[in-house]
Protein backbone atom coordinates (compact mmCIF):
# COMPACT_ATOMS: atom_id res chain seq x y z
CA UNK A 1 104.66 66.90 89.07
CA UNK A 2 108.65 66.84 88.56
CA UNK A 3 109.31 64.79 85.54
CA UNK A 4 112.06 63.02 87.76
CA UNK A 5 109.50 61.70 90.28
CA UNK A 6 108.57 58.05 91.10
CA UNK A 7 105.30 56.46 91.77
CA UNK A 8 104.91 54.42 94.75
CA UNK A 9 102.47 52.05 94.09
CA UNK A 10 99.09 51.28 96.86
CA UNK A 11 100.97 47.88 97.75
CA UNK A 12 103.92 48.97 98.93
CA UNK A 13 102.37 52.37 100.45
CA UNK A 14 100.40 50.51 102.91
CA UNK A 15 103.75 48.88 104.00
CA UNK A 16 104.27 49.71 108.14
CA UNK A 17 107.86 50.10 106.91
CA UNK A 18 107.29 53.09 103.93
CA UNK A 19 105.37 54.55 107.03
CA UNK A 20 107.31 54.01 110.34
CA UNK A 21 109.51 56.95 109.50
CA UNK A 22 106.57 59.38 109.62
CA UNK A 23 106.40 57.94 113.46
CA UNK A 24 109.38 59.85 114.48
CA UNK A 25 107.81 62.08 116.06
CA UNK A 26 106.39 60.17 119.29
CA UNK A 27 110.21 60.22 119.72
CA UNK A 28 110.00 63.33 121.31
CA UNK A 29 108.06 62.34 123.87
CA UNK A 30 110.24 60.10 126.00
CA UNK A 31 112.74 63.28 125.70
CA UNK A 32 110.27 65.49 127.09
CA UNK A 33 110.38 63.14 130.36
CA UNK A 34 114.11 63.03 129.92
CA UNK A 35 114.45 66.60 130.26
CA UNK A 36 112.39 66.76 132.71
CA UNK A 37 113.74 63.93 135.24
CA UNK A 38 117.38 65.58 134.58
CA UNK A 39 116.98 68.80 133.90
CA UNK A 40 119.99 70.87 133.26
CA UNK A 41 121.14 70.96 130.03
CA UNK A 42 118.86 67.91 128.92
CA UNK A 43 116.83 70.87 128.34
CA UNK A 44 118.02 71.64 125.82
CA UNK A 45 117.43 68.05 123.85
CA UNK A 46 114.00 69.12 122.03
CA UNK A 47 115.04 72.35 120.59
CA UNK A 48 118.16 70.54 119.26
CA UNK A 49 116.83 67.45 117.91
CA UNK A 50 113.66 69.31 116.05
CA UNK A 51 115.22 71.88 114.76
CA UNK A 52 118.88 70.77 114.38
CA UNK A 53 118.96 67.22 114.33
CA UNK A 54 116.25 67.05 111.44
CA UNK A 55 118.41 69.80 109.79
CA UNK A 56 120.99 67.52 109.51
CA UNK A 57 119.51 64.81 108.41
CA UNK A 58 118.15 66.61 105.60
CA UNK A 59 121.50 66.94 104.68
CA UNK A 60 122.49 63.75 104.38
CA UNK A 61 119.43 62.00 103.10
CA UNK A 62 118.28 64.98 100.62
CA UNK A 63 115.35 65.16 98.77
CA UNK A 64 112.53 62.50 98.09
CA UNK A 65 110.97 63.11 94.75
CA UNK A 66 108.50 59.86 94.75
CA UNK A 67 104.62 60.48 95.09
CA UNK A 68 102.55 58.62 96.05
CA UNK A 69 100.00 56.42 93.32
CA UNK A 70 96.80 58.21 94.04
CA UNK A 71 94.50 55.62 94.02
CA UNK A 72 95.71 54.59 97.17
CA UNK A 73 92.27 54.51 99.39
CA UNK A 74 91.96 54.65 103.30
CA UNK A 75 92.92 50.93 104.11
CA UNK A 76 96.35 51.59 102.39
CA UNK A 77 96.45 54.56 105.08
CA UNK A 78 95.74 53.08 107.73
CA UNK A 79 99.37 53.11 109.25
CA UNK A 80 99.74 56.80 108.59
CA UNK A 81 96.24 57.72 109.70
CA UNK A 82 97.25 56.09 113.31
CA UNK A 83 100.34 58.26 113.93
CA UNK A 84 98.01 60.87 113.96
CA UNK A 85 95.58 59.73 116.31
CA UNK A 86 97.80 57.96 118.49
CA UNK A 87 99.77 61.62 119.56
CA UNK A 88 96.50 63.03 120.93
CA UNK A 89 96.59 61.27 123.93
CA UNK A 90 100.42 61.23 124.33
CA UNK A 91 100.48 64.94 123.90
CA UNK A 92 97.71 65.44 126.98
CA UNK A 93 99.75 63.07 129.20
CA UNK A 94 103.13 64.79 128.06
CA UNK A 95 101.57 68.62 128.95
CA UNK A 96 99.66 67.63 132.22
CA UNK A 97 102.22 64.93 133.62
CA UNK A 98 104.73 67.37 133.20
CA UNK A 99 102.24 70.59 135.00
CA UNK A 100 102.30 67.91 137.77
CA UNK A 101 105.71 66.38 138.44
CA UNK A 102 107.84 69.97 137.55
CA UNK A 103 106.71 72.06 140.01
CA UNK A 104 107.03 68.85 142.40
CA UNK A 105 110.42 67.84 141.56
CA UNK A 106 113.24 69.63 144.04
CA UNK A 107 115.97 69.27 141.11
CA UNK A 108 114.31 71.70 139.00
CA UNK A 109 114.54 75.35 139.43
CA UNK A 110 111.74 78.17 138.32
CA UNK A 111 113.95 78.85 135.21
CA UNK A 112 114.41 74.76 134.65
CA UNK A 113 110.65 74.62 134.60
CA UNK A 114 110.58 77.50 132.32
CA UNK A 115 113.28 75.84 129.73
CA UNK A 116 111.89 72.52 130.10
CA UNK A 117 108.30 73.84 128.77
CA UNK A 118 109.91 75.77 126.36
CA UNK A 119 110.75 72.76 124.82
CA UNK A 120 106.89 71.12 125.05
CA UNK A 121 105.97 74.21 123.16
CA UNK A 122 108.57 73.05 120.43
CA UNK A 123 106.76 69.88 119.94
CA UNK A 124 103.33 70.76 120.45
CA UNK A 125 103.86 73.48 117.92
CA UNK A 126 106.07 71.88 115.71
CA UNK A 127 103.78 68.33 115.94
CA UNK A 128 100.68 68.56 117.26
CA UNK A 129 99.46 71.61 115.48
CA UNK A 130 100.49 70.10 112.65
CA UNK A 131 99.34 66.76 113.21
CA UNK A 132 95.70 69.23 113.81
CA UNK A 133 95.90 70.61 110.52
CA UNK A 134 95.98 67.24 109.26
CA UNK A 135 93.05 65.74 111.04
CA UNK A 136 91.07 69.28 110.69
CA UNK A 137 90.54 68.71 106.79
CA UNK A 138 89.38 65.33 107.26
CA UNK A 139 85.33 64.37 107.11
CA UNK A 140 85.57 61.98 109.36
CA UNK A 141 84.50 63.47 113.12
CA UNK A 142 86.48 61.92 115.53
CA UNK A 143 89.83 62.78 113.87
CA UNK A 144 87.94 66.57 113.41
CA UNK A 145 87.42 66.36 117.31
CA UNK A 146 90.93 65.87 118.12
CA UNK A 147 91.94 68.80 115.93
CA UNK A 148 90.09 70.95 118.36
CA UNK A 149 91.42 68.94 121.33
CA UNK A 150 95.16 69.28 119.97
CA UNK A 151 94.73 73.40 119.10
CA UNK A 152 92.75 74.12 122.79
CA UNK A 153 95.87 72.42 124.25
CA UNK A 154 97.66 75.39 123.06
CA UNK A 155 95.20 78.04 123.10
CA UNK A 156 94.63 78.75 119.50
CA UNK A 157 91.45 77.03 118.96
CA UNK A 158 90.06 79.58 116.20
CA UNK A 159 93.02 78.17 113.66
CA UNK A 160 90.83 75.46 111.97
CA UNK A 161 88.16 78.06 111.74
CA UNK A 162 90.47 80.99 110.24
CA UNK A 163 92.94 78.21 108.06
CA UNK A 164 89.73 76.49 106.90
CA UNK A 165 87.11 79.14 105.85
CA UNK A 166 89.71 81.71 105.34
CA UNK A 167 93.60 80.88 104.35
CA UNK A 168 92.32 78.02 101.68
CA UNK A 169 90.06 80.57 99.99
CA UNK A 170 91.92 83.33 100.14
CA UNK A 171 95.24 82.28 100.16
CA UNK A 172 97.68 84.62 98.20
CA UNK A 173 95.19 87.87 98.32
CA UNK A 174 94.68 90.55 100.18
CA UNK A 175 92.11 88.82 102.55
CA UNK A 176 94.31 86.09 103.77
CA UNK A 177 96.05 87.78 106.29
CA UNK A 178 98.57 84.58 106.78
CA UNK A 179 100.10 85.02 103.05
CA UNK A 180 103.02 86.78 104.24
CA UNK A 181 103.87 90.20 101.95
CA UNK A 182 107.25 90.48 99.92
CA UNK A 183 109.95 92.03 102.07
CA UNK A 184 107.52 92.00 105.52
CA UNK A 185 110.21 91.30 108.07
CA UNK A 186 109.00 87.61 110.40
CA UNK A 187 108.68 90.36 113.64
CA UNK A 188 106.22 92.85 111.83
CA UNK A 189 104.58 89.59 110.07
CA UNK A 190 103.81 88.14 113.63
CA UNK A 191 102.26 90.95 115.66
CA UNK A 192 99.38 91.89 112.12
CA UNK A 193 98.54 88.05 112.03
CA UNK A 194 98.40 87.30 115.69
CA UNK A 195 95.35 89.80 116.09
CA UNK A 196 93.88 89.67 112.29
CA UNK A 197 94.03 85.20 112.11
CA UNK A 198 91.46 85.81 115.08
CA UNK A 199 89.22 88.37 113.54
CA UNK A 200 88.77 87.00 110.12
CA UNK A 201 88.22 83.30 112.14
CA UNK A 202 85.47 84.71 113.85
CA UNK A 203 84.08 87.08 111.07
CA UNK A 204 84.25 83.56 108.82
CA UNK A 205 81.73 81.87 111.48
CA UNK A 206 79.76 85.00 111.95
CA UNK A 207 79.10 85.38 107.87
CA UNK A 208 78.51 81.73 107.80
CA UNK A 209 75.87 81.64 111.02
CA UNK A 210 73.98 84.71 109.03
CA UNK A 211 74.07 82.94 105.56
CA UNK A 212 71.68 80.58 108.19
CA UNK A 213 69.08 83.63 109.80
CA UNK A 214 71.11 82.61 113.05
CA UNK A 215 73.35 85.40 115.25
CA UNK A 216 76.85 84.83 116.35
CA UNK A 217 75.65 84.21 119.49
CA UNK A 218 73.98 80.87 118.36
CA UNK A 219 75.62 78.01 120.08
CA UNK A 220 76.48 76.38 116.66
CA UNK A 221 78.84 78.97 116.50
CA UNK A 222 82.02 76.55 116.93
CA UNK A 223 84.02 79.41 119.41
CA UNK A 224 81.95 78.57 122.10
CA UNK A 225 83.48 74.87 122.01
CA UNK A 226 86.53 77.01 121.31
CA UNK A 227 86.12 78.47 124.28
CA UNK A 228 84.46 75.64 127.01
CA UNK A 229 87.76 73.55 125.48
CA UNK A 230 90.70 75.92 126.57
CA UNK A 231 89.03 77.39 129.73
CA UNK A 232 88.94 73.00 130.30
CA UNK A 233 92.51 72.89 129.74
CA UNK A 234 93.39 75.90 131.64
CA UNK A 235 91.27 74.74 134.36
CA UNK A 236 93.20 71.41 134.91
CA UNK A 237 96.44 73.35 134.49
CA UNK A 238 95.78 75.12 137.78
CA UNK A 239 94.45 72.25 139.36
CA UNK A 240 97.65 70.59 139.09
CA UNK A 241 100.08 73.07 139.58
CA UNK A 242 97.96 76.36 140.45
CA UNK A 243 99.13 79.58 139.20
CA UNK A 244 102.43 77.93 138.69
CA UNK A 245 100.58 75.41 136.00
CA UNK A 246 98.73 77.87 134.53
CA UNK A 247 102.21 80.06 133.89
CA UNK A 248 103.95 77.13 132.60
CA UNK A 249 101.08 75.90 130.49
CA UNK A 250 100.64 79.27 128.86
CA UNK A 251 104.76 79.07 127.96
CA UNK A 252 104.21 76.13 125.91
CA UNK A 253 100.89 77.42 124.29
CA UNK A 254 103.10 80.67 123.34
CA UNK A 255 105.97 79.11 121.85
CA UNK A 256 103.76 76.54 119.99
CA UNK A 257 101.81 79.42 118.45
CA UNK A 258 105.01 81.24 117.35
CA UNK A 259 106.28 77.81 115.91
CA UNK A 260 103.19 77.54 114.02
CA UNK A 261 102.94 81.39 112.51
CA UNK A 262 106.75 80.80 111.65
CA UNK A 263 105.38 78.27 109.23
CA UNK A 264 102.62 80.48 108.07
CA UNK A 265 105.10 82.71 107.48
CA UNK A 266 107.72 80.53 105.34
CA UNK A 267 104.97 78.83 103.60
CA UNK A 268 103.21 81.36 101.39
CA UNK A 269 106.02 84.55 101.54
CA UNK A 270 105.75 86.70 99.05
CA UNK A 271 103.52 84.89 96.29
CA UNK A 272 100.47 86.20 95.30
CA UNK A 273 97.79 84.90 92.99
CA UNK A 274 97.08 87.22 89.89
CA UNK A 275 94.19 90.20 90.39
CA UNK A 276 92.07 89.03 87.28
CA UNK A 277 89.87 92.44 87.42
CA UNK A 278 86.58 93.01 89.60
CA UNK A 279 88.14 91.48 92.37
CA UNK A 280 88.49 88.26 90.48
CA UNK A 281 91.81 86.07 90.98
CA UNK A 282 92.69 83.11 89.27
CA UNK A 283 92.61 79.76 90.73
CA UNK A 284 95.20 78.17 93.58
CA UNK A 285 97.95 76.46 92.02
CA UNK A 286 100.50 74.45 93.42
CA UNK A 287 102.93 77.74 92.22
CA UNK A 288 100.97 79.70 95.43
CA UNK A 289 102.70 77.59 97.95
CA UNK A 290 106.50 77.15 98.59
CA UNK A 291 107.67 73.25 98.05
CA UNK A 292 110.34 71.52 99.78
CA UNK A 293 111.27 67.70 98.59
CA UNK A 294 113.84 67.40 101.96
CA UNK A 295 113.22 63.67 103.30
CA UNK A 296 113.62 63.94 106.72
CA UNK A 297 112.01 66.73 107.84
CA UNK A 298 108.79 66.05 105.80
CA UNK A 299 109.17 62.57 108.21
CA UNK A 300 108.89 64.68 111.29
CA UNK A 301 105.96 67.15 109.55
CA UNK A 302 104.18 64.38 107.73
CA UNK A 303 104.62 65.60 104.27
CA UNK A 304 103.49 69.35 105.19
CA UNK A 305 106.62 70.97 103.22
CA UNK A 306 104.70 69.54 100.15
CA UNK A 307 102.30 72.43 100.64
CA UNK A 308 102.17 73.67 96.83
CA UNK A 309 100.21 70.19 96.98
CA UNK A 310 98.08 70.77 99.86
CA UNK A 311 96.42 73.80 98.60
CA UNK A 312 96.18 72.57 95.14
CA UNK A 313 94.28 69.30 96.58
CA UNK A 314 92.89 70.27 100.16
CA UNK A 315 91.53 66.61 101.14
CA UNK A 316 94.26 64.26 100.02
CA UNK A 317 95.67 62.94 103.42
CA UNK A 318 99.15 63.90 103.77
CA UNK A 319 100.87 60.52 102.32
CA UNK A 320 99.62 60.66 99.10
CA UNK A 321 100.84 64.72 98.85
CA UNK A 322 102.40 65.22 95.53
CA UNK A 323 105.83 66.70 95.02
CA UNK A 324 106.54 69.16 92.47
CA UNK A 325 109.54 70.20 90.19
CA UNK A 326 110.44 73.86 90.06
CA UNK A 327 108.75 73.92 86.58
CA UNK A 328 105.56 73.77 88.39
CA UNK A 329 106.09 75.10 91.94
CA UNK A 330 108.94 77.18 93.87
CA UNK A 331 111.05 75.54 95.63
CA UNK A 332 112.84 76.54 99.07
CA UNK A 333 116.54 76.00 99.14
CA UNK A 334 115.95 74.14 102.96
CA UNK A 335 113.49 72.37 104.58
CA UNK A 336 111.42 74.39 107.33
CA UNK A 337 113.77 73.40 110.27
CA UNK A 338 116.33 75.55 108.45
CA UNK A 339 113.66 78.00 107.15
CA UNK A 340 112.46 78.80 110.49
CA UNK A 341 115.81 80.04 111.59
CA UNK A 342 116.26 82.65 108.87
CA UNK A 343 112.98 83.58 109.48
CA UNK A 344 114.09 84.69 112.62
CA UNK A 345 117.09 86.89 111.08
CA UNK A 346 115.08 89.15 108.49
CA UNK A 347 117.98 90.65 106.47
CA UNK A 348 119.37 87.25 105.81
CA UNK A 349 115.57 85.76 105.39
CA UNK A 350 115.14 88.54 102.68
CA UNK A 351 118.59 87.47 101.26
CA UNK A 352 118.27 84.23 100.64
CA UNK A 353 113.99 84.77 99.52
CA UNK A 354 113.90 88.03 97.86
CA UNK A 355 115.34 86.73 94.69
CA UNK A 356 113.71 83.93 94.51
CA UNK A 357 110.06 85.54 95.04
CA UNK A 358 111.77 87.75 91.83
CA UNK A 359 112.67 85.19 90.11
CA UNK A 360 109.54 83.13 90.66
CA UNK A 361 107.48 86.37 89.19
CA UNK A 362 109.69 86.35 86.00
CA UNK A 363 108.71 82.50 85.45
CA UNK A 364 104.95 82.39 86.06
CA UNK A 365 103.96 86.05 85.53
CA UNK A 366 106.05 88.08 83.12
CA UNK A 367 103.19 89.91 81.40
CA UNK A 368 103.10 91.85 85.40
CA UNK A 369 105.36 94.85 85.41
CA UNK A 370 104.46 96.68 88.61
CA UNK A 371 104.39 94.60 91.52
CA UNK A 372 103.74 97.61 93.74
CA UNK A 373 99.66 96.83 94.82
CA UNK A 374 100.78 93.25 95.11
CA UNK A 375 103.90 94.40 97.66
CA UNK A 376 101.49 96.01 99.51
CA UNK A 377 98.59 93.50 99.45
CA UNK A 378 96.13 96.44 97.76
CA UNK A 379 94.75 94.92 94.71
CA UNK A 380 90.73 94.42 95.08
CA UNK A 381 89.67 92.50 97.92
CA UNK A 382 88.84 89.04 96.26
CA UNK A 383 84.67 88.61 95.81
């Protein structure tokens, strides 16, 4: 961890106050039902305040270096742990109220409807499959069970299969397909891993259900809950609104898949863990993830920008996720607000990255001359 870090001891981590910034995000919901009820260019509030909003505040509050104590235990979670929870339900009520009152209200045009779920995608992909990710590695059922609640809601159920059995195993090798390769533009990035995330999520149950003598087609194979959940959701999204719901629904579920695979995208780009020989690589680090300190928007993404963390240490809940100095883990020059909209311009994405994926192969591995097999994501296939 940086040298320049400060330990926040269990007392004060269990504070409501050191958490109620990570509660930012039910903010968004009352603007959903703003947009909504005014339409116009209200519409435009949730884009703005995730993306630019956070941005800013970044800027002004800058980077938070202190980690958590990690002997902090569950009851000095508890706070955190809620947030979590609590969005489930506010997220269902946010999607379906909305399905039924837009179509409904006379002040809102078909395009109005359009913008104003545009902007529920935002949040559900910016929040709630994020807030998934963080109750998906948890032991605990329930908060495992509304994982798969929040990903049916947007229609990408075989995530905690694929980012659970796949990306943390494989990350930074040719079988994750979600590491993104050096110089692999966001728009060639996002068409490969739309279609290979759902293959190697359902080869990953398919391997495991034969490690048991049992075929895919065994109902313990979780896609079939995958399934039953977002043909549910889909379901009540035409009862509400009929083919109008159903359209509307699948806008948010599209943008909140692209919001997520943006991330994928930023979070592992261009690092690769080192081919060992007979399709041996070395172990994760926290130098196979990018890190980003910035203090607001790990508020809004509870601590996910401390990802060189999450992959070193899996099952720590996300407020005890370490921070790391650039001696120990790249570090992006923004937080993922920022990220994601260079993302979205690949020459100046591989302008501002390029050099620092160079650079970050002359610190760690400068014994590696030819980077060309990595580039291309051809070393062995990991055993």
């Amino acid at each position: 961890m940086s040298t320049q870090s400060t330990i926040v001891p269990p007392a004060r981590l269990a504070r409501f106050s050191r958490a109620l910034p990570f509660w930012m995000s039910l903010g968004l919901i009352p603007l959903a039902w703003i947009s909504a009820y005014y339409g116009g260019w209200t519409l435009l509030i949730l884009p703005v305040v995730t993306w630019y909003l956070f941005s800013l505040l970044d800027l002004v509050l800058g980077l938070d270096l202190s980690n958590a104590d990690l002997e902090a235990d569950e009851n000095d979670m508890f706070w955190y742990r809620l947030v979590t929870l609590v969005w489930v339900p506010l997220q269902f009520l946010t999607i379906f109220g909305l399905l039924w009152y837009a179509p409904r209200a006379a002040h809102l045009s078909g395009w109005e409807c359009v913008g104003l779920f545009f902007g529920v995608g935002v949040i559900t992909g910016t929040i709630g499959i994020n807030y998934s990710h963080e109750l998906m590695h948890q032991k605990n059922r329930l908060e495992r069970w509304w994982a798969d609640i929040l990903l049916a809601m947007v229609l990408y159920s075989h995530f905690r299969s694929e980012h659970l059995l796949v990306h943390h195993r494989y990350v930074g090798t040719p079988r994750d397909p979600v590491t993104a390769r050096y110089n692999e533009g966001f728009h060639r990035y996002y068409p490969r891993v739309l279609l290979a995330c759902w293959r190697s999520a359902f080869r990953a149950e398919k391997q495991m259900l034969a490690r048991k003598n049992q075929p895919w087609t065994a109902l313990r194979n979780p896609f079939f809950k995958y399934w039953a959940l977002q043909a549910g959701f889909l379901l009540l999204a035409f009862l509400l609104a009929g083919w109008i719901g159903v359209g509307l629904f699948l806008v948010q579920a599209g943008v909140a898949i692209w919001q997520l695979e943006l991330v994928n995208y930023i979070e592992h780009y261009g690092l690769t863990r080192k081919h060992l020989g007979e399709g041996k690589y070395e172990h994760v680090q926290p130098r196979h993830s990018w890190n980003a300190a910035h203090r607001a928007s790990n508020w809004l993404l509870i601590n996910l920008q401390r990802h060189s963390d999450h992959h070193y240490k899996p099952d720590r809940r996300f407020p005890v996720l370490q921070t790391y100095g650039p001696e120990e883990a790249p570090q992006l020059p923004f937080g993922y607000p920022v990220m994601t909209i260079a993302a979205m311009v690949p020459p100046l994405w591989r302008r501002i990255m390029n050099p620092r994926v160079r650079q970050w192969r002359a610190t760690y591995y400068p014994e590696i001359t030819d980077w060309a097999l990595y580039n291309k994501h051809a070393t062995p296939l990991p055993r």
